[in-house]
Structures are given as C-alpha cells and as structure tokens.
C-alpha atoms as a PDB file:
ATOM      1  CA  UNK A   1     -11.648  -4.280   6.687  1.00  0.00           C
ATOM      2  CA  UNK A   2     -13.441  -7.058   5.378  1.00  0.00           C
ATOM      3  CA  UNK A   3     -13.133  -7.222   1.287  1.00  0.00           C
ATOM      4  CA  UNK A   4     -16.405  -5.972   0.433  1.00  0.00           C
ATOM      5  CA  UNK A   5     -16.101  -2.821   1.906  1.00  0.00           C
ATOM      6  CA  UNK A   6     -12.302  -2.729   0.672  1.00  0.00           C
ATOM      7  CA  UNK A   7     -13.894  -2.717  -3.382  1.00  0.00           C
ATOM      8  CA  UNK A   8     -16.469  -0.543  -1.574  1.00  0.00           C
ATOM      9  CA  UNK A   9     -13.600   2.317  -1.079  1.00  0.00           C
ATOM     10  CA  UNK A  10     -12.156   1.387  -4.425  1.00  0.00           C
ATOM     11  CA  UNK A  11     -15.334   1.541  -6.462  1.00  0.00           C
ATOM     12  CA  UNK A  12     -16.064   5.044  -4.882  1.00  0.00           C
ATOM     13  CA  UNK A  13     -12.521   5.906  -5.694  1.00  0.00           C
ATOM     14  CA  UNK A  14     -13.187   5.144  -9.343  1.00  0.00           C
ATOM     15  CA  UNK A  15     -16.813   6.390  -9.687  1.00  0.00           C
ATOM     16  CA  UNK A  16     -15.860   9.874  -8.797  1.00  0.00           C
ATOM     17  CA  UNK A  17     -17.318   9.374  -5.013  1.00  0.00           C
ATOM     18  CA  UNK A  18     -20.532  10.124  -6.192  1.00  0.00           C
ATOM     19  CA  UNK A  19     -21.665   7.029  -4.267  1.00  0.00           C
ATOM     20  CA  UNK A  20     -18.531   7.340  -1.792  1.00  0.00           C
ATOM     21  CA  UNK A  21     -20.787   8.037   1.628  1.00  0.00           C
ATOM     22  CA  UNK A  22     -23.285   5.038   1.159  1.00  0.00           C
ATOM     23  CA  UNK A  23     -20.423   2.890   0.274  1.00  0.00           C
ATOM     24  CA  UNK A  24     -17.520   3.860   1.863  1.00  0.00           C
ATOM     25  CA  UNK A  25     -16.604   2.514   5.657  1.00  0.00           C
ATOM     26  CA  UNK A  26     -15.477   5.020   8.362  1.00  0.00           C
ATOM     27  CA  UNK A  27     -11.912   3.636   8.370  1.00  0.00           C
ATOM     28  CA  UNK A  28     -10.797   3.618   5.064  1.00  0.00           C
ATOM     29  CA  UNK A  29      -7.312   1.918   3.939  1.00  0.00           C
ATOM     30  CA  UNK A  30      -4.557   3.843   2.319  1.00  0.00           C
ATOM     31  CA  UNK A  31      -4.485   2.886  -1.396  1.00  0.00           C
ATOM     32  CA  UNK A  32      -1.133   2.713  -3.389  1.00  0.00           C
ATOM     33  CA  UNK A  33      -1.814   4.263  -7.094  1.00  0.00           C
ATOM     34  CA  UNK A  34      -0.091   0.888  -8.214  1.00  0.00           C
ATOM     35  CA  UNK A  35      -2.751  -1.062  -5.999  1.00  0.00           C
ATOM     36  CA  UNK A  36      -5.562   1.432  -7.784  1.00  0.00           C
ATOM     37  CA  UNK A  37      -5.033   0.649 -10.999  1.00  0.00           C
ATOM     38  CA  UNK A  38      -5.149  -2.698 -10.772  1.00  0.00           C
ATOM     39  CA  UNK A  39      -8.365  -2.589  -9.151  1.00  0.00           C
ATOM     40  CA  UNK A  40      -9.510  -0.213 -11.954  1.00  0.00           C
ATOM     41  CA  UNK A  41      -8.771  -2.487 -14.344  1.00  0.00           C
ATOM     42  CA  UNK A  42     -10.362  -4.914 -13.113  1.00  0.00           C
ATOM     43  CA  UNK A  43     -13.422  -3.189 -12.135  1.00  0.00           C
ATOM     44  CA  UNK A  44     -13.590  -2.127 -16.157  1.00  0.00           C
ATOM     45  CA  UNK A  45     -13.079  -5.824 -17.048  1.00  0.00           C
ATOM     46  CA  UNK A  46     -16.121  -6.643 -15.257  1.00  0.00           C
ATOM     47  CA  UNK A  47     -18.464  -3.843 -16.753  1.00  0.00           C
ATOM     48  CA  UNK A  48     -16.528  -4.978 -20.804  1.00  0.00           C
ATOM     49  CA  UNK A  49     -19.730  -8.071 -20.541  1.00  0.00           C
ATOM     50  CA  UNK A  50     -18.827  -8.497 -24.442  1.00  0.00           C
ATOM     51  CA  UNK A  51     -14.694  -8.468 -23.188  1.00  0.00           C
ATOM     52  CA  UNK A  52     -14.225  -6.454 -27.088  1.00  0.00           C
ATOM     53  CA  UNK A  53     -12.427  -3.468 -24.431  1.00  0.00           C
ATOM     54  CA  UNK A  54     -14.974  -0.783 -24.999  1.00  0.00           C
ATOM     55  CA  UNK A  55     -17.826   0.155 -22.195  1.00  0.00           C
ATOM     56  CA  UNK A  56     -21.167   0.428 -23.468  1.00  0.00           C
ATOM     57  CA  UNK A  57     -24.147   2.379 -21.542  1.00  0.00           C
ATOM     58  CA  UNK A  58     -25.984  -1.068 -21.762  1.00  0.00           C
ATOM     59  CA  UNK A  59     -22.678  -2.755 -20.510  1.00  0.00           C
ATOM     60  CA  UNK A  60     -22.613   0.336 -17.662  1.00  0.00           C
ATOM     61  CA  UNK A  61     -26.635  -0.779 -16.646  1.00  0.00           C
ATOM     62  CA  UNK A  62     -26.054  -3.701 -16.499  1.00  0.00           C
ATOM     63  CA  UNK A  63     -23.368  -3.723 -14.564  1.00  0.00           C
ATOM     64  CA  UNK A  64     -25.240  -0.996 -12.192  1.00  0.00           C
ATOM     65  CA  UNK A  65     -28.186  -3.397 -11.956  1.00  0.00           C
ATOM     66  CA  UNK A  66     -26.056  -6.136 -11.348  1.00  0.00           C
ATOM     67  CA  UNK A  67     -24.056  -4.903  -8.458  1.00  0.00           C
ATOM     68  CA  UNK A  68     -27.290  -2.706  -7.271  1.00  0.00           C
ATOM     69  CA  UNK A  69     -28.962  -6.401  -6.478  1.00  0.00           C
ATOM     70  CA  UNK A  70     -26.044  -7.754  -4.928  1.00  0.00           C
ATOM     71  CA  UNK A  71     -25.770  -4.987  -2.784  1.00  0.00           C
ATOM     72  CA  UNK A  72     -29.411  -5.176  -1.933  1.00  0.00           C
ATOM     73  CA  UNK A  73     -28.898  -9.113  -1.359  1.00  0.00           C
ATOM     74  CA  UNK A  74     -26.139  -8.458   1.084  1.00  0.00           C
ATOM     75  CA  UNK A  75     -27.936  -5.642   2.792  1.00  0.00           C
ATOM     76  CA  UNK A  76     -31.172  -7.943   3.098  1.00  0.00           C
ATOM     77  CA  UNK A  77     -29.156 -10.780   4.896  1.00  0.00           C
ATOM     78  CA  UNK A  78     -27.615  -8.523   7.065  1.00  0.00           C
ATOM     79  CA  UNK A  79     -30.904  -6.529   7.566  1.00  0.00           C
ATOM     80  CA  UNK A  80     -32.695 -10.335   8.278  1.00  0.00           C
ATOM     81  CA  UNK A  81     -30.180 -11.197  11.036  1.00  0.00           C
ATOM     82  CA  UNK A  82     -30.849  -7.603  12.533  1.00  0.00           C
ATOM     83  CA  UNK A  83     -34.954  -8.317  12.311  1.00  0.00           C
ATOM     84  CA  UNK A  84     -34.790 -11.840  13.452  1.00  0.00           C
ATOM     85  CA  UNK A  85     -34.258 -10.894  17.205  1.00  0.00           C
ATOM     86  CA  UNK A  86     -35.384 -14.308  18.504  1.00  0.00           C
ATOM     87  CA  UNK A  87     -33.753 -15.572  15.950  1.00  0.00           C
ATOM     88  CA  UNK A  88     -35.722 -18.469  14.874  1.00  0.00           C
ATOM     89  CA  UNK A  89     -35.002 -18.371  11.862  1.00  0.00           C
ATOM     90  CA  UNK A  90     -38.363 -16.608  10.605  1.00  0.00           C
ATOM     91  CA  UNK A  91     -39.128 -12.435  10.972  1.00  0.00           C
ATOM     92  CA  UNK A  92     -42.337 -11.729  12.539  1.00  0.00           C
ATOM     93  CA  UNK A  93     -44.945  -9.139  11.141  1.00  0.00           C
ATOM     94  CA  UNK A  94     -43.085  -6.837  14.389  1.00  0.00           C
ATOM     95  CA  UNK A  95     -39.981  -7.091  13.597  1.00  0.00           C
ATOM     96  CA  UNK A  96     -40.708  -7.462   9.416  1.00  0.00           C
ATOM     97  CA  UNK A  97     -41.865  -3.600   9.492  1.00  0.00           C
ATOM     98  CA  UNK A  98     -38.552  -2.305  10.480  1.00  0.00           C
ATOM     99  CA  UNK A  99     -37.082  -3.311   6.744  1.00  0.00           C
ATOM    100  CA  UNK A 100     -36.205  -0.672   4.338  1.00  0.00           C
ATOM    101  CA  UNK A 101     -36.536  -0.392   0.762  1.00  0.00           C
ATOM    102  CA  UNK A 102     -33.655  -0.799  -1.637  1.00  0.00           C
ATOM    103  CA  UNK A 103     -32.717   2.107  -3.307  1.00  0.00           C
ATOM    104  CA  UNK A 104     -33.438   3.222  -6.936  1.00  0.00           C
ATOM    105  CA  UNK A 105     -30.556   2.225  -9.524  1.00  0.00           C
ATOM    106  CA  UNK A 106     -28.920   4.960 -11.239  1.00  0.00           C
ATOM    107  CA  UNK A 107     -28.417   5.087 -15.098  1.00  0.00           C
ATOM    108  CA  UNK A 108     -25.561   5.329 -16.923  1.00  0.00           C
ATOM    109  CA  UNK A 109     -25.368   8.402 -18.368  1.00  0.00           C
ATOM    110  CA  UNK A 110     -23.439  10.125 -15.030  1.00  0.00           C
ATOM    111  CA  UNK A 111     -20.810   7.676 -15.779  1.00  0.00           C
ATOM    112  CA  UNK A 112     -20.363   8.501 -19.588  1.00  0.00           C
ATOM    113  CA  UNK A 113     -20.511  12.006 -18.861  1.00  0.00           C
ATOM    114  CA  UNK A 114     -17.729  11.866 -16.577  1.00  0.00           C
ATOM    115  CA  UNK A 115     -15.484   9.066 -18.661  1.00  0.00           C
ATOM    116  CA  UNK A 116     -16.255   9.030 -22.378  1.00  0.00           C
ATOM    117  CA  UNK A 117     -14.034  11.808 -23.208  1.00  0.00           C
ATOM    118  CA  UNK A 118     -14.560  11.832 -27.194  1.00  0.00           C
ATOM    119  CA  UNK A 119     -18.608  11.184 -26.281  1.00  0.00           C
ATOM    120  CA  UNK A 120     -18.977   8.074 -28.557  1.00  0.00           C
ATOM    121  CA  UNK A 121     -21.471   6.520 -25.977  1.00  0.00           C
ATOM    122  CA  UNK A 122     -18.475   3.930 -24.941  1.00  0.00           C
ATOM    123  CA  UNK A 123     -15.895   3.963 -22.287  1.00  0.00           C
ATOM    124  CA  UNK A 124     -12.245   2.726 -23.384  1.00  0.00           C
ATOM    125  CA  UNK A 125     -10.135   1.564 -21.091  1.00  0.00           C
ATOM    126  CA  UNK A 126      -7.991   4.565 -21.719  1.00  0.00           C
ATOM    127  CA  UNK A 127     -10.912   6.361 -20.968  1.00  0.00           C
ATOM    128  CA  UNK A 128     -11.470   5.042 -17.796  1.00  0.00           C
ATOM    129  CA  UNK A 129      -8.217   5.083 -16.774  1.00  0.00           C
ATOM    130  CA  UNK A 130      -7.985   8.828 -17.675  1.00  0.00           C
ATOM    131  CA  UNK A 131     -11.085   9.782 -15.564  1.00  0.00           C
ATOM    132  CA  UNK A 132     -10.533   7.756 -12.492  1.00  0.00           C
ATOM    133  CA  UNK A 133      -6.628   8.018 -12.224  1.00  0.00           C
ATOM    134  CA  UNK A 134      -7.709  11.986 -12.251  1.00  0.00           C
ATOM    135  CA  UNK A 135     -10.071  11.471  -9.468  1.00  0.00           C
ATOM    136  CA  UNK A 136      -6.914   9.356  -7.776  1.00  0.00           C
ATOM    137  CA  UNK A 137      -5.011  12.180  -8.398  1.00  0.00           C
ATOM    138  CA  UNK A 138      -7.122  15.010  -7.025  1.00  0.00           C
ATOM    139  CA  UNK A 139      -7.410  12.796  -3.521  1.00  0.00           C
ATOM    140  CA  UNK A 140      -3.898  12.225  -3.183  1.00  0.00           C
ATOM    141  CA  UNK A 141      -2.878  15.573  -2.436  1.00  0.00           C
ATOM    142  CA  UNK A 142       0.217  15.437  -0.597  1.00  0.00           C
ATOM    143  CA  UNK A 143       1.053  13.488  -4.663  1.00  0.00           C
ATOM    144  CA  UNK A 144       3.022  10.594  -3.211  1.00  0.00           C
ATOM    145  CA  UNK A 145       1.588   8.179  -4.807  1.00  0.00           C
ATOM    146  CA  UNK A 146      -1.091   7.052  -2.168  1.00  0.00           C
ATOM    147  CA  UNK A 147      -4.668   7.839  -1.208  1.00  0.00           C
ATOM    148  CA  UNK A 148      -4.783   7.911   3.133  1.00  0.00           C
ATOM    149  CA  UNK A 149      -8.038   7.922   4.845  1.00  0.00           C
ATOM    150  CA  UNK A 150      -7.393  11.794   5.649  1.00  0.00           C
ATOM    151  CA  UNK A 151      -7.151  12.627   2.164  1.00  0.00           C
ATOM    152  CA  UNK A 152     -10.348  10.465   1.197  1.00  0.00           C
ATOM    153  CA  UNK A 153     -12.144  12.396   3.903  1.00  0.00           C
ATOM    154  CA  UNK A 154     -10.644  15.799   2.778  1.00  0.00           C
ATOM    155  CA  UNK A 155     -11.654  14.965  -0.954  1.00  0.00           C
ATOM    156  CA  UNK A 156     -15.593  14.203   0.622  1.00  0.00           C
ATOM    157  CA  UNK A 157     -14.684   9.988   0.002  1.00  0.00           C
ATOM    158  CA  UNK A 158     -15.011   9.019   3.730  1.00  0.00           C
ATOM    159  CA  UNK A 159     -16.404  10.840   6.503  1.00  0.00           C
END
C-alpha cells in the first residue's frame, strides 16, 4: 500500500473514522497498537503548529485546511492524468468537464468534541491519546494488541 493511503488508514484510525470511507483503501494493513501510537503522536505533533504540546481549534483548522488542499492537490494530479486521455499534456474543454469539485473542509469543533475531555478548547496530548487509543481499542476486538482489516471493516473503518 503505497504510504499515503497507509497515514490514510491511520488518520481515520485516529479521527474516530468519521472520514474512514473517503480515506481509507479497500485493503487495509493490520496496525500494531505500538505502531499506532507512534503514528498518533506524530500526527498530534503536526497539528501542535506553536510545538507548546496543546491543540488549539485554530491549530485543528489549520491543520484541516492544510491537509484538505493537499489532498485536493493529489486528487487533481491524479484526476489530470485520468482527463488527459491523449495525453498531451493539456485537458481539452471534453475531457475538462468530467472534473469534480473538492469537497468542503470541516471545522474543528467535531474534533474537540470528541478529544478535549476537560472542554478547555485545546487538545493535550494526553487528550488525544485518550480519545484515539479508545477508538484503537474499540476496533481491536479480538484485544490483542492489533487492528486487522476485518476488524477495521467490522468497526465501519474499511469496507
């Protein structure tokens, strides 16, 4: 699975797979709860902009917006190799009508309602940890320690 779609599973895995079925490929890896929370903790690193260890809802836009347009970017290159059919390099006014609009970003507040426990506005790292290691948990429901594609599609992650 090539890495984008591997964060792709992860991210869903943290977020609560409320984006899981956009996001998540058909054949989803098995993720060791070791392996999770070291993605988790990196994916909070990268929403802490100020690095002070606390997630704002500004930090939590921005971050939305930031990986909303990358997404988009990635989806338009792949989406301009799919139009270009002669591929010339250029997308005629045929096969330019076949593009799709990039979805609306989401705000923040589904994330602090699900994370900021003590409802402060901010997401510690504890926090985060508590809320997404839960959703971890939930998924892995044979408890050994590691989310299979047959729990992710039992828990609604993967189809």
């Amino acid at each position: 699975m090539p890495p984008a779609e591997t964060s792709a599973v992860r991210l869903a895995l943290m977020l609560g797979g409320l984006a899981a079925p956009a996001l998540v490929a058909a054949q989803s890896p098995a993720i060791p709860r070791t392996q999770f929370i070291a993605d988790m903790d990196a994916e909070f690193r990268k929403m802490d902009a100020d690095k002070n260890g606390l997630v704002t809802r500004v930090e939590i836009e921005q971050y939305q917006r930031l990986t909303a347009v990358a997404r988009a970017e990635a989806r338009n290159r792949q989406l301009f190799a799919q139009l270009d059919t002669d591929r010339n390099g250029q997308v005629s006014s045929e096969e330019f009508i076949k593009l799709v609009v990039a979805p609306q970003i989401p705000g923040a507040q589904s994330v602090l309602g699900r994370m900021d426990s003590n409802r402060d506005q901010q997401v510690s790292l504890i926090e985060h940890r508590a809320a997404t290691l839960a959703n971890f948990d939930r998924l892995d429901s044979d408890k050994d320690g590691i989310v299979t594609p047959a729990e992710m599609k039992a828990g609604g992650i993967a189809k």
